[in-house]
PDB file of N, CA and C in Angstrom:
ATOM      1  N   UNK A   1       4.016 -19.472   2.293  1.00  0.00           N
ATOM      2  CA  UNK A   1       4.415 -18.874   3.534  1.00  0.00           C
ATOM      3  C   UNK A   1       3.852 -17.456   3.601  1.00  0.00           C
ATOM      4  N   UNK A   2       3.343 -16.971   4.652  1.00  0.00           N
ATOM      5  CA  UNK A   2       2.549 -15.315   4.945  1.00  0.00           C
ATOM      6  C   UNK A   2       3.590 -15.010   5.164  1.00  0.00           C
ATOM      7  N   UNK A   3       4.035 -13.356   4.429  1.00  0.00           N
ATOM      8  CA  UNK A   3       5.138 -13.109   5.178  1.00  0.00           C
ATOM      9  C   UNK A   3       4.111 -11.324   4.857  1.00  0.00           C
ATOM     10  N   UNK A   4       4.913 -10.751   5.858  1.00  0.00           N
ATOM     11  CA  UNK A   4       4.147  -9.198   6.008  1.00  0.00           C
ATOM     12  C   UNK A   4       5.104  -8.297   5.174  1.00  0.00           C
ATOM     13  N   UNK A   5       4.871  -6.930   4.507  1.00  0.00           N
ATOM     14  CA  UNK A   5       5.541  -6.360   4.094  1.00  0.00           C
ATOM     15  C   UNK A   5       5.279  -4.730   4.657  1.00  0.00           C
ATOM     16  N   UNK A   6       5.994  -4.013   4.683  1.00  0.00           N
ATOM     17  CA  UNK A   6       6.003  -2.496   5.149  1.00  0.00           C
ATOM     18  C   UNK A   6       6.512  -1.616   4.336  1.00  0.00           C
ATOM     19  N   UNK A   7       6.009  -0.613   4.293  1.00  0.00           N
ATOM     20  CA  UNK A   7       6.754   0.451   2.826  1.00  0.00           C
ATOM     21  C   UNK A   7       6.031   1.467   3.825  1.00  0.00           C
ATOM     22  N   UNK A   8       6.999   2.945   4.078  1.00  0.00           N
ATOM     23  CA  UNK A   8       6.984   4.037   5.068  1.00  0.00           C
ATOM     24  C   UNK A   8       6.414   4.443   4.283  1.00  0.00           C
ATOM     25  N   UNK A   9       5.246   4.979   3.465  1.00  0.00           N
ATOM     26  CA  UNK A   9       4.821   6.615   3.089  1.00  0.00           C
ATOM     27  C   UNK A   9       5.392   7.640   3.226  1.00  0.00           C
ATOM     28  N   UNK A  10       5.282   8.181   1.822  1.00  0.00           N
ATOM     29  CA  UNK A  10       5.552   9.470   1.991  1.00  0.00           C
ATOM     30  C   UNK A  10       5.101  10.579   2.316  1.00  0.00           C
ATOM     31  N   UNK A  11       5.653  11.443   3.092  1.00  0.00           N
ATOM     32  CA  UNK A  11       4.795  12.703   3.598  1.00  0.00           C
ATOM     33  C   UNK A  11       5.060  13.717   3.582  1.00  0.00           C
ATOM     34  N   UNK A  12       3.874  15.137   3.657  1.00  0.00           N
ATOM     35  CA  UNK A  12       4.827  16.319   3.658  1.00  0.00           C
ATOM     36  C   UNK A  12       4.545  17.067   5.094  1.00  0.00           C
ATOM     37  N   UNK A  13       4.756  18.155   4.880  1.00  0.00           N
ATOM     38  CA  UNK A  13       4.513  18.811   5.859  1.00  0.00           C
ATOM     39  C   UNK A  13       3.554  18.683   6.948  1.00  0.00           C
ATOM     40  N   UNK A  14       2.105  18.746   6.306  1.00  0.00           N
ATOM     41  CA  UNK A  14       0.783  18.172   7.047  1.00  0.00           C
ATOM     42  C   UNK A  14       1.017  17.017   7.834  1.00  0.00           C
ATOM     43  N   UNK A  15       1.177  15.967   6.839  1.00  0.00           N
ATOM     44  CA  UNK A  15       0.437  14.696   6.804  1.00  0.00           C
ATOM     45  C   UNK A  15       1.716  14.410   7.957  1.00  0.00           C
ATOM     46  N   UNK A  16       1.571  13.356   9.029  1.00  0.00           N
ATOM     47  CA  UNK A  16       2.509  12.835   9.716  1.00  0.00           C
ATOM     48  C   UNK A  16       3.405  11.306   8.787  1.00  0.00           C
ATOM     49  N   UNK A  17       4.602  11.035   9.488  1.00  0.00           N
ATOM     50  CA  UNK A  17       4.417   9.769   8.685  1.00  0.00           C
ATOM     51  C   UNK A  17       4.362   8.526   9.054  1.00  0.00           C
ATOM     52  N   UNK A  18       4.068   7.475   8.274  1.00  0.00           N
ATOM     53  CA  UNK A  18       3.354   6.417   8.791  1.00  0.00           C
ATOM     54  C   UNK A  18       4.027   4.760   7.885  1.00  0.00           C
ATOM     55  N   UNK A  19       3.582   3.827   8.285  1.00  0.00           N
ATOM     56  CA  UNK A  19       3.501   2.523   7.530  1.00  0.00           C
ATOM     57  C   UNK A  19       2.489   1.843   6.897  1.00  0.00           C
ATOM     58  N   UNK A  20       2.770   1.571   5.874  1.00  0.00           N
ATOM     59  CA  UNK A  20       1.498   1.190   5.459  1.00  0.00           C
ATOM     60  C   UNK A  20       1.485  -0.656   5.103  1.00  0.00           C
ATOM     61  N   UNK A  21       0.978  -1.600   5.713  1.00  0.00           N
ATOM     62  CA  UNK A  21       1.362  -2.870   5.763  1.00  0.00           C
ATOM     63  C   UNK A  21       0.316  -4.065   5.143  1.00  0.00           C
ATOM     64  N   UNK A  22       0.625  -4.713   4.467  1.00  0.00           N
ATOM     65  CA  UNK A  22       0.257  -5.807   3.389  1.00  0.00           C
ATOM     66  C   UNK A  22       0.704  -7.216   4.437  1.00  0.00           C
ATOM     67  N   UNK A  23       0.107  -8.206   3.651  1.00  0.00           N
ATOM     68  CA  UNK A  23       0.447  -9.402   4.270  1.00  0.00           C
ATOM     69  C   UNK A  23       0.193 -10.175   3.437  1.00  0.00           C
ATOM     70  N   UNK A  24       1.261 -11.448   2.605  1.00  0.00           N
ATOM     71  CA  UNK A  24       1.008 -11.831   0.965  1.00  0.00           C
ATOM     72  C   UNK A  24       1.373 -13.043   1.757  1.00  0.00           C
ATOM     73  N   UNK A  25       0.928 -14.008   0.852  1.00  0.00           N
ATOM     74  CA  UNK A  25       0.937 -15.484   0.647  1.00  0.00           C
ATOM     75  C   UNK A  25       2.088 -15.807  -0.456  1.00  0.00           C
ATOM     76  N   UNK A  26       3.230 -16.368   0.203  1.00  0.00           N
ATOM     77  CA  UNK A  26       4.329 -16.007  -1.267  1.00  0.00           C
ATOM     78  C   UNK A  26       4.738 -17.372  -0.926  1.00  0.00           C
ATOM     79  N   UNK A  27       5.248 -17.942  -2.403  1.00  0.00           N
ATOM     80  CA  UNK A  27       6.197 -19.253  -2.134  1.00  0.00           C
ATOM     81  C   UNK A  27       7.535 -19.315  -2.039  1.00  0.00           C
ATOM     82  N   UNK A  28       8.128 -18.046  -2.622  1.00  0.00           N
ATOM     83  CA  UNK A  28       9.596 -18.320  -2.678  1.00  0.00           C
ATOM     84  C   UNK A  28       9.596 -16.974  -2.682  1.00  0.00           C
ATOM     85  N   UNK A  29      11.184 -16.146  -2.506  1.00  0.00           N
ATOM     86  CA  UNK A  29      11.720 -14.913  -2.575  1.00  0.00           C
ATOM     87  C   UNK A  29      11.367 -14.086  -3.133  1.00  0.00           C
ATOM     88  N   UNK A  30      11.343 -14.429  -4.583  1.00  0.00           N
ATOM     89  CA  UNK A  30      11.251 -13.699  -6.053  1.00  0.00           C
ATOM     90  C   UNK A  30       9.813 -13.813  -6.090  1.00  0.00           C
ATOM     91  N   UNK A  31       9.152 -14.325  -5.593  1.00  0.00           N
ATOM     92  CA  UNK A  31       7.769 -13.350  -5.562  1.00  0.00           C
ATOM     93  C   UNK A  31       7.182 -12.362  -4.607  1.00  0.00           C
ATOM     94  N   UNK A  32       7.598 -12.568  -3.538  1.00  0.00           N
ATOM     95  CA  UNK A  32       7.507 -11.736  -2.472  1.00  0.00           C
ATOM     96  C   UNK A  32       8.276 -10.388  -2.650  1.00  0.00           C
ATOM     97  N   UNK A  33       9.511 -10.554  -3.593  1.00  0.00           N
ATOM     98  CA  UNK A  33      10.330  -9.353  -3.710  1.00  0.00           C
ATOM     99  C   UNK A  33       9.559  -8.391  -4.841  1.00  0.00           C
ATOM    100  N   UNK A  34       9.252  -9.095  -5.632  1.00  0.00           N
ATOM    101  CA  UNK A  34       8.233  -8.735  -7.129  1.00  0.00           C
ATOM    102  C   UNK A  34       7.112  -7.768  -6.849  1.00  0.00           C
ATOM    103  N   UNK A  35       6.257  -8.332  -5.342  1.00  0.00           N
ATOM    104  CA  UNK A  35       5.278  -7.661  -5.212  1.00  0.00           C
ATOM    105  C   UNK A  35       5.767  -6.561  -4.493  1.00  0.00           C
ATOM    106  N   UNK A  36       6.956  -6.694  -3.426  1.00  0.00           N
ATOM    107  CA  UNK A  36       6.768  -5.741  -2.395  1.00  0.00           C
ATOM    108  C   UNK A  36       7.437  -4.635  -3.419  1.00  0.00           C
ATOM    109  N   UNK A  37       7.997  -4.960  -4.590  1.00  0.00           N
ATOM    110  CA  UNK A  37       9.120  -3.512  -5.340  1.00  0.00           C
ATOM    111  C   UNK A  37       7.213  -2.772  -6.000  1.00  0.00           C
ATOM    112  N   UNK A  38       6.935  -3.444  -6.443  1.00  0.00           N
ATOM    113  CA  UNK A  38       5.140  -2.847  -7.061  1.00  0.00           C
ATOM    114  C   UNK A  38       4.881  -1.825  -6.056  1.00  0.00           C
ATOM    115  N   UNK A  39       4.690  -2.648  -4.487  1.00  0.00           N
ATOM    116  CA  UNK A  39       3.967  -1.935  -3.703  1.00  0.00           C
ATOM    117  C   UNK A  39       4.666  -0.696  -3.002  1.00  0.00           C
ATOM    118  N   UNK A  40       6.177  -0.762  -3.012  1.00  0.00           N
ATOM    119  CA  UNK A  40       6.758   0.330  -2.437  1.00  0.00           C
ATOM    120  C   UNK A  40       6.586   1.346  -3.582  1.00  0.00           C
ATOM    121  N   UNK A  41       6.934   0.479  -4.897  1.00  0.00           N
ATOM    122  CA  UNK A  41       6.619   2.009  -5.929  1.00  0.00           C
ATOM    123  C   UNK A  41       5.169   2.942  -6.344  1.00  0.00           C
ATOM    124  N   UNK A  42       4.285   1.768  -5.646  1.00  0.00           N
ATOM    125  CA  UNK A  42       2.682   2.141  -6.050  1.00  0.00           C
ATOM    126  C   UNK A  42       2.838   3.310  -4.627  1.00  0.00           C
ATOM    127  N   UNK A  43       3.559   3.266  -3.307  1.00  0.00           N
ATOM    128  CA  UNK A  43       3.308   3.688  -2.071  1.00  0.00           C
ATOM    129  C   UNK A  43       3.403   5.165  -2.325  1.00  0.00           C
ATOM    130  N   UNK A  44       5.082   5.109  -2.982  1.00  0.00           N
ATOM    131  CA  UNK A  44       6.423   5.883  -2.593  1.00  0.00           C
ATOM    132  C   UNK A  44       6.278   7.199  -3.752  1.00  0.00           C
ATOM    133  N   UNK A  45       5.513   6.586  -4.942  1.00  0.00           N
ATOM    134  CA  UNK A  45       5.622   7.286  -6.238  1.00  0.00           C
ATOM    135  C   UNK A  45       5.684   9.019  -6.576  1.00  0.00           C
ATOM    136  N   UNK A  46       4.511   9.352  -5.348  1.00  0.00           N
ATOM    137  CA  UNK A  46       4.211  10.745  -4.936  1.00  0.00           C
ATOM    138  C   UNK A  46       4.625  11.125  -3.984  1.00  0.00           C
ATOM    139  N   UNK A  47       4.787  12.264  -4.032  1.00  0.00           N
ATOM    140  CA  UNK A  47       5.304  13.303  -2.984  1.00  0.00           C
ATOM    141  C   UNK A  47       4.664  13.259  -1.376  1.00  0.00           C
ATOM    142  N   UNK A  48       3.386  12.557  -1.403  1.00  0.00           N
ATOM    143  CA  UNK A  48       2.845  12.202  -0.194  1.00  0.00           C
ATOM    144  C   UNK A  48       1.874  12.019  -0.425  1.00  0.00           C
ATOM    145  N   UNK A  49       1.809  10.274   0.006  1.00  0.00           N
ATOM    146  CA  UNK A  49       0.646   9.080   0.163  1.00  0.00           C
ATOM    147  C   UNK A  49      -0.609   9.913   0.559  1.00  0.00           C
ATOM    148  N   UNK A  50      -1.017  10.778   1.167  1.00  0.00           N
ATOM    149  CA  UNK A  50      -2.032  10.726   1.923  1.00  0.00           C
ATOM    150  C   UNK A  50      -2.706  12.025   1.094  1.00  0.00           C
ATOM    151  N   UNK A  51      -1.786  12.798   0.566  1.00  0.00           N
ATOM    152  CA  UNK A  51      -2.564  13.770  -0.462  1.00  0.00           C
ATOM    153  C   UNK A  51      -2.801  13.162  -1.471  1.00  0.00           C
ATOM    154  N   UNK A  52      -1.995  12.119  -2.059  1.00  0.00           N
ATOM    155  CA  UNK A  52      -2.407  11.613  -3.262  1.00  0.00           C
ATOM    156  C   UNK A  52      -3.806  11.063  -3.385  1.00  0.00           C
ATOM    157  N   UNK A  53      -4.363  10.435  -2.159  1.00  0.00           N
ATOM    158  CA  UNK A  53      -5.287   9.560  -1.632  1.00  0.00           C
ATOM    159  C   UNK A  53      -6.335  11.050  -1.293  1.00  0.00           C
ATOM    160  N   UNK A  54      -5.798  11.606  -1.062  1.00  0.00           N
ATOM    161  CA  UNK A  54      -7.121  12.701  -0.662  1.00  0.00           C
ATOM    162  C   UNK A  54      -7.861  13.263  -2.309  1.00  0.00           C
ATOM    163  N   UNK A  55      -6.365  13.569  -3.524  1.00  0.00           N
ATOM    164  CA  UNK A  55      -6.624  14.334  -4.557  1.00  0.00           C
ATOM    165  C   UNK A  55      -7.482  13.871  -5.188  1.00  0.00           C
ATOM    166  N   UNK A  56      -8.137  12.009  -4.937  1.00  0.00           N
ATOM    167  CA  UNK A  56      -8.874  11.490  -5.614  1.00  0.00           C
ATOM    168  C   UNK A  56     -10.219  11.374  -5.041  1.00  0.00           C
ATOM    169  N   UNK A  57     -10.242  11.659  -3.736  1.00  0.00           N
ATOM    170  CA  UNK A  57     -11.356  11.690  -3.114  1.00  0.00           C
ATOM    171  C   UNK A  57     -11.422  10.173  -2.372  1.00  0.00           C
ATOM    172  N   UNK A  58     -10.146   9.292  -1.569  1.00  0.00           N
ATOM    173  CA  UNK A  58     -10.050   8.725  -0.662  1.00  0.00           C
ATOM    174  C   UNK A  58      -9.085   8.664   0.715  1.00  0.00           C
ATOM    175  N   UNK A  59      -9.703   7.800   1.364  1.00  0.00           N
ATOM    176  CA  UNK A  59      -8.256   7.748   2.671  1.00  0.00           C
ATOM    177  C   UNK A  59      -7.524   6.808   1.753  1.00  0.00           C
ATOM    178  N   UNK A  60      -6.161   6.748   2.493  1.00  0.00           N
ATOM    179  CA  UNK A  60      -5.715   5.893   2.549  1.00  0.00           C
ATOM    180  C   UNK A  60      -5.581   4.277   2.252  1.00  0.00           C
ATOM    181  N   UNK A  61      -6.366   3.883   3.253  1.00  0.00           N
ATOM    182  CA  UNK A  61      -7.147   2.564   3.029  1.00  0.00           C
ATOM    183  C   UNK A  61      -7.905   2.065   1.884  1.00  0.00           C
ATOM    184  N   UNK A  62      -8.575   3.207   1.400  1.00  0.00           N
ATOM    185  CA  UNK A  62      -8.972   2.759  -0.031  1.00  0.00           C
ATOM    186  C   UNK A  62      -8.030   2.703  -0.742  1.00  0.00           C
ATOM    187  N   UNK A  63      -7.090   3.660  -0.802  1.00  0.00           N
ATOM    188  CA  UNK A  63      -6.104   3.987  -2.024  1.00  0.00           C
ATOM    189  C   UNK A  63      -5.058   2.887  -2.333  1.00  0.00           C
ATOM    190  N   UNK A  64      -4.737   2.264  -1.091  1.00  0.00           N
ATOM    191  CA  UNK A  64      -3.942   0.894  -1.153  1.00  0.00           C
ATOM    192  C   UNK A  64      -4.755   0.027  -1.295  1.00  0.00           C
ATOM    193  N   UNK A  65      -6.002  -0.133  -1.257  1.00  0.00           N
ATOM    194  CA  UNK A  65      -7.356  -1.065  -1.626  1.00  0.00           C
ATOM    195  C   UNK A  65      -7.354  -1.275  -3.121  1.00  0.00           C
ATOM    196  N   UNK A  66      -6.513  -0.055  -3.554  1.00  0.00           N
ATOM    197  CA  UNK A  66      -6.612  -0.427  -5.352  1.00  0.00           C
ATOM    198  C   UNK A  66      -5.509  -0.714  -5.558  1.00  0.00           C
ATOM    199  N   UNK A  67      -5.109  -0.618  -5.319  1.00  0.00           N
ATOM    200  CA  UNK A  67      -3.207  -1.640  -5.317  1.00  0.00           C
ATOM    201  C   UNK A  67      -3.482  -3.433  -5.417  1.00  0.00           C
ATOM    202  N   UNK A  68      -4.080  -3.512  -4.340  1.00  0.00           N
ATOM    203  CA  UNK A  68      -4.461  -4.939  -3.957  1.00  0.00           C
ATOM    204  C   UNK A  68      -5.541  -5.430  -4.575  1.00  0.00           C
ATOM    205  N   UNK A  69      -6.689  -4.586  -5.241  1.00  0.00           N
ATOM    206  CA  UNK A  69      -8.002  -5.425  -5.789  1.00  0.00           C
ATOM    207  C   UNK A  69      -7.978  -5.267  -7.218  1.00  0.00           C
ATOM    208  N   UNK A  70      -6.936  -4.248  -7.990  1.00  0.00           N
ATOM    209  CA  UNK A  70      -7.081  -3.799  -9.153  1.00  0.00           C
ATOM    210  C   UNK A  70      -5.659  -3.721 -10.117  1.00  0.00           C
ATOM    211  N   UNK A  71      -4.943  -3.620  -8.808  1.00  0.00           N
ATOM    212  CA  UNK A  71      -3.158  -3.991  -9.585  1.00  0.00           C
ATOM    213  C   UNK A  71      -2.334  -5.294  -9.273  1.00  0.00           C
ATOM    214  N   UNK A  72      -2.829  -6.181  -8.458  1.00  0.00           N
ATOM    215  CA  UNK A  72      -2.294  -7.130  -7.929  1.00  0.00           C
ATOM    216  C   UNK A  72      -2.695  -8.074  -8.684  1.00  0.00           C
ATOM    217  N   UNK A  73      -3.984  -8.265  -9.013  1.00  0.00           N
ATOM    218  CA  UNK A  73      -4.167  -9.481 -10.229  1.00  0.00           C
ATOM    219  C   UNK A  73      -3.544  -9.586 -11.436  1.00  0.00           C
ATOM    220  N   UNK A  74      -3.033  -8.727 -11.618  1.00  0.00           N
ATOM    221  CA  UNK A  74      -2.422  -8.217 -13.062  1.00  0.00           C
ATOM    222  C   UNK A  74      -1.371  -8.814 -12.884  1.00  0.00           C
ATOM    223  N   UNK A  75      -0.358  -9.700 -11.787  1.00  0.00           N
ATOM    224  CA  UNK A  75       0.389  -9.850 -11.465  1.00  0.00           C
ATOM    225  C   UNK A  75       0.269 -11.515 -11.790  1.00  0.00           C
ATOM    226  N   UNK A  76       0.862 -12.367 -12.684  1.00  0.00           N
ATOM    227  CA  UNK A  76       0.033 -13.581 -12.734  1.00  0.00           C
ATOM    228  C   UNK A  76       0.324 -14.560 -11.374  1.00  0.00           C
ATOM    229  N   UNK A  77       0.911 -14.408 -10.455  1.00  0.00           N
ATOM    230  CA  UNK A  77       1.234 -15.362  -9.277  1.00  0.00           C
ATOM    231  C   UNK A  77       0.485 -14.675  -8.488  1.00  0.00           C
ATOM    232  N   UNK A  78       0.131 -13.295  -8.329  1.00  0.00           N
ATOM    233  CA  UNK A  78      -0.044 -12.691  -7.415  1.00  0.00           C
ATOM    234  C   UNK A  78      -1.833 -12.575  -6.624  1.00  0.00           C
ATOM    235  N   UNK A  79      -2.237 -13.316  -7.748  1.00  0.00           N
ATOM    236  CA  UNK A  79      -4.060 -13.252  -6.919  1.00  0.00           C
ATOM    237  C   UNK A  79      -3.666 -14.201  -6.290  1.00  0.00           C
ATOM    238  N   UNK A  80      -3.150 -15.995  -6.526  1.00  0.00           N
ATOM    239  CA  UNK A  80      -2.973 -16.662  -5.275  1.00  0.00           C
ATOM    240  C   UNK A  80      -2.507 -16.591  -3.999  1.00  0.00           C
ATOM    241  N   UNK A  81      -1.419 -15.291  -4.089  1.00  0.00           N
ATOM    242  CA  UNK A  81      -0.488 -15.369  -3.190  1.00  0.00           C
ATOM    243  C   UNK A  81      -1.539 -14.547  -2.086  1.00  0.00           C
ATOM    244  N   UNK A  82      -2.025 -13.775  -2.546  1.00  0.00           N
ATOM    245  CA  UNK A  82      -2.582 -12.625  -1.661  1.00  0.00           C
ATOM    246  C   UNK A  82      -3.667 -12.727  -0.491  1.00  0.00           C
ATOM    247  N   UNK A  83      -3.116 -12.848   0.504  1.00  0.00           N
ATOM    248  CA  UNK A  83      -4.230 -13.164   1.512  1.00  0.00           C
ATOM    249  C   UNK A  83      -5.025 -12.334   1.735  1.00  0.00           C
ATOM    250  N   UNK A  84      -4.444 -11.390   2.513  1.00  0.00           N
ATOM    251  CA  UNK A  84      -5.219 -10.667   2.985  1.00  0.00           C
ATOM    252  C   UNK A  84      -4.324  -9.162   3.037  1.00  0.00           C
ATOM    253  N   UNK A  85      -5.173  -7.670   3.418  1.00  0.00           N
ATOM    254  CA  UNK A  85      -4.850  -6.440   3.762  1.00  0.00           C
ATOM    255  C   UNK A  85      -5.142  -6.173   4.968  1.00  0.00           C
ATOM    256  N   UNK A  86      -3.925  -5.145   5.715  1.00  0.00           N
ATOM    257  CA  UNK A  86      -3.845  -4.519   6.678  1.00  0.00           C
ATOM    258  C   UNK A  86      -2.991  -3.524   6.932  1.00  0.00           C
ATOM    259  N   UNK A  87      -3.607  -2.698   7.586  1.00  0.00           N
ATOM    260  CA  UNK A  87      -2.750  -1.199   7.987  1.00  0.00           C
ATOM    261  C   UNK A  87      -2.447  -0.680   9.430  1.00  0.00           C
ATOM    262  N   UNK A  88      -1.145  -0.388   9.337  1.00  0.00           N
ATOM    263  CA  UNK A  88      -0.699   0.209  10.650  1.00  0.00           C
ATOM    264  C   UNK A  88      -0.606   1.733  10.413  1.00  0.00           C
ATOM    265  N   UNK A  89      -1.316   2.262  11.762  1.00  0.00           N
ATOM    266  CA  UNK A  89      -0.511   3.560  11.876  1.00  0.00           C
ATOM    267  C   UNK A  89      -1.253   4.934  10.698  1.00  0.00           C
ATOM    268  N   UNK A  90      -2.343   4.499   9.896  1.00  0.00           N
ATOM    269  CA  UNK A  90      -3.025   5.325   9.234  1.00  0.00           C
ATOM    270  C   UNK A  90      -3.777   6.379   8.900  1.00  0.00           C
ATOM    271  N   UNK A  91      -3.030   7.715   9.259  1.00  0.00           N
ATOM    272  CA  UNK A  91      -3.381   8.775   9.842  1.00  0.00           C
ATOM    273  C   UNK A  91      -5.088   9.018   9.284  1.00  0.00           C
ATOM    274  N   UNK A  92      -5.723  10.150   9.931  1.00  0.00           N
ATOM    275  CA  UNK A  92      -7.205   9.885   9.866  1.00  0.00           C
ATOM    276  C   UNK A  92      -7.104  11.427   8.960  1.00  0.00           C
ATOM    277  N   UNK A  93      -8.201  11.638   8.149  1.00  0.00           N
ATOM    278  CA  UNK A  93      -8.529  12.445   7.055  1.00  0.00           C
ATOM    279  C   UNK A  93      -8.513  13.679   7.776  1.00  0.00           C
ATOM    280  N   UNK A  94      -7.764  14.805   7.110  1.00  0.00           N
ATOM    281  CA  UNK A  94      -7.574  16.029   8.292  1.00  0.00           C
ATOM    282  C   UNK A  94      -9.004  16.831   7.482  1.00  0.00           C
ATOM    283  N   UNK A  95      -9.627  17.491   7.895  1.00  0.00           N
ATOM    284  CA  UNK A  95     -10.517  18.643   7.644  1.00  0.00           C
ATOM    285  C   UNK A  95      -9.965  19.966   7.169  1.00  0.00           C
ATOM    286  N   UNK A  96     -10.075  20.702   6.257  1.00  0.00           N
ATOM    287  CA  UNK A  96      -9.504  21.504   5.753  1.00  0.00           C
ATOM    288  C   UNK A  96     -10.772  23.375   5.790  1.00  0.00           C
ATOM    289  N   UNK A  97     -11.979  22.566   6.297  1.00  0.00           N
ATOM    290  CA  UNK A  97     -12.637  23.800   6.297  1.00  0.00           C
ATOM    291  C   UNK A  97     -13.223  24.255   8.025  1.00  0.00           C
TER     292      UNK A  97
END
């Protein structure tokens, strides 16, 4: 069953805040719950998603791109389940100079 998941980002001052949204292929509860606790803690961990993603030298979109292509297999149910990625609401890279 596709079911979608949402985890709010965190933000500070700058950054506005936003959702950041997944969409998994799950068979039962307890895997869908498994991934989405990963992904809220991979989201939520820092003080704000979007600096964390900047401190490395990406948006956003990449930064949850490694969640899904590099931490999700590690998960042994979780490469089948995984359909596909998508994002709502993903603020755009502010310019600082």
């Amino acid at each position: 069953m596709s079911r979608e998941m949402s985890i709010e980002a965190n933000h500070c001052g700058i950054h506005p805040p936003f959702l950041v949204t997944i969409v998994v292929e799950c068979e039962n509860d307890w895997q869908y719950e498994m991934i989405e606790g990963a992904f809220e803690g991979y989201v939520t961990f820092t003080d704000c998603t979007v600096c964390a993603a900047e401190s490395i030298g990406l948006i956003v979109d990449d930064y949850v791109g490694i969640f899904v292509e590099k931490f999700l297999p590690l998960l042994p149910i979780a490469e089948k389940f995984l359909r596909s990625i998508k994002m709502k609401e993903i603020p755009k890279r502010l310019s600082y100079g």
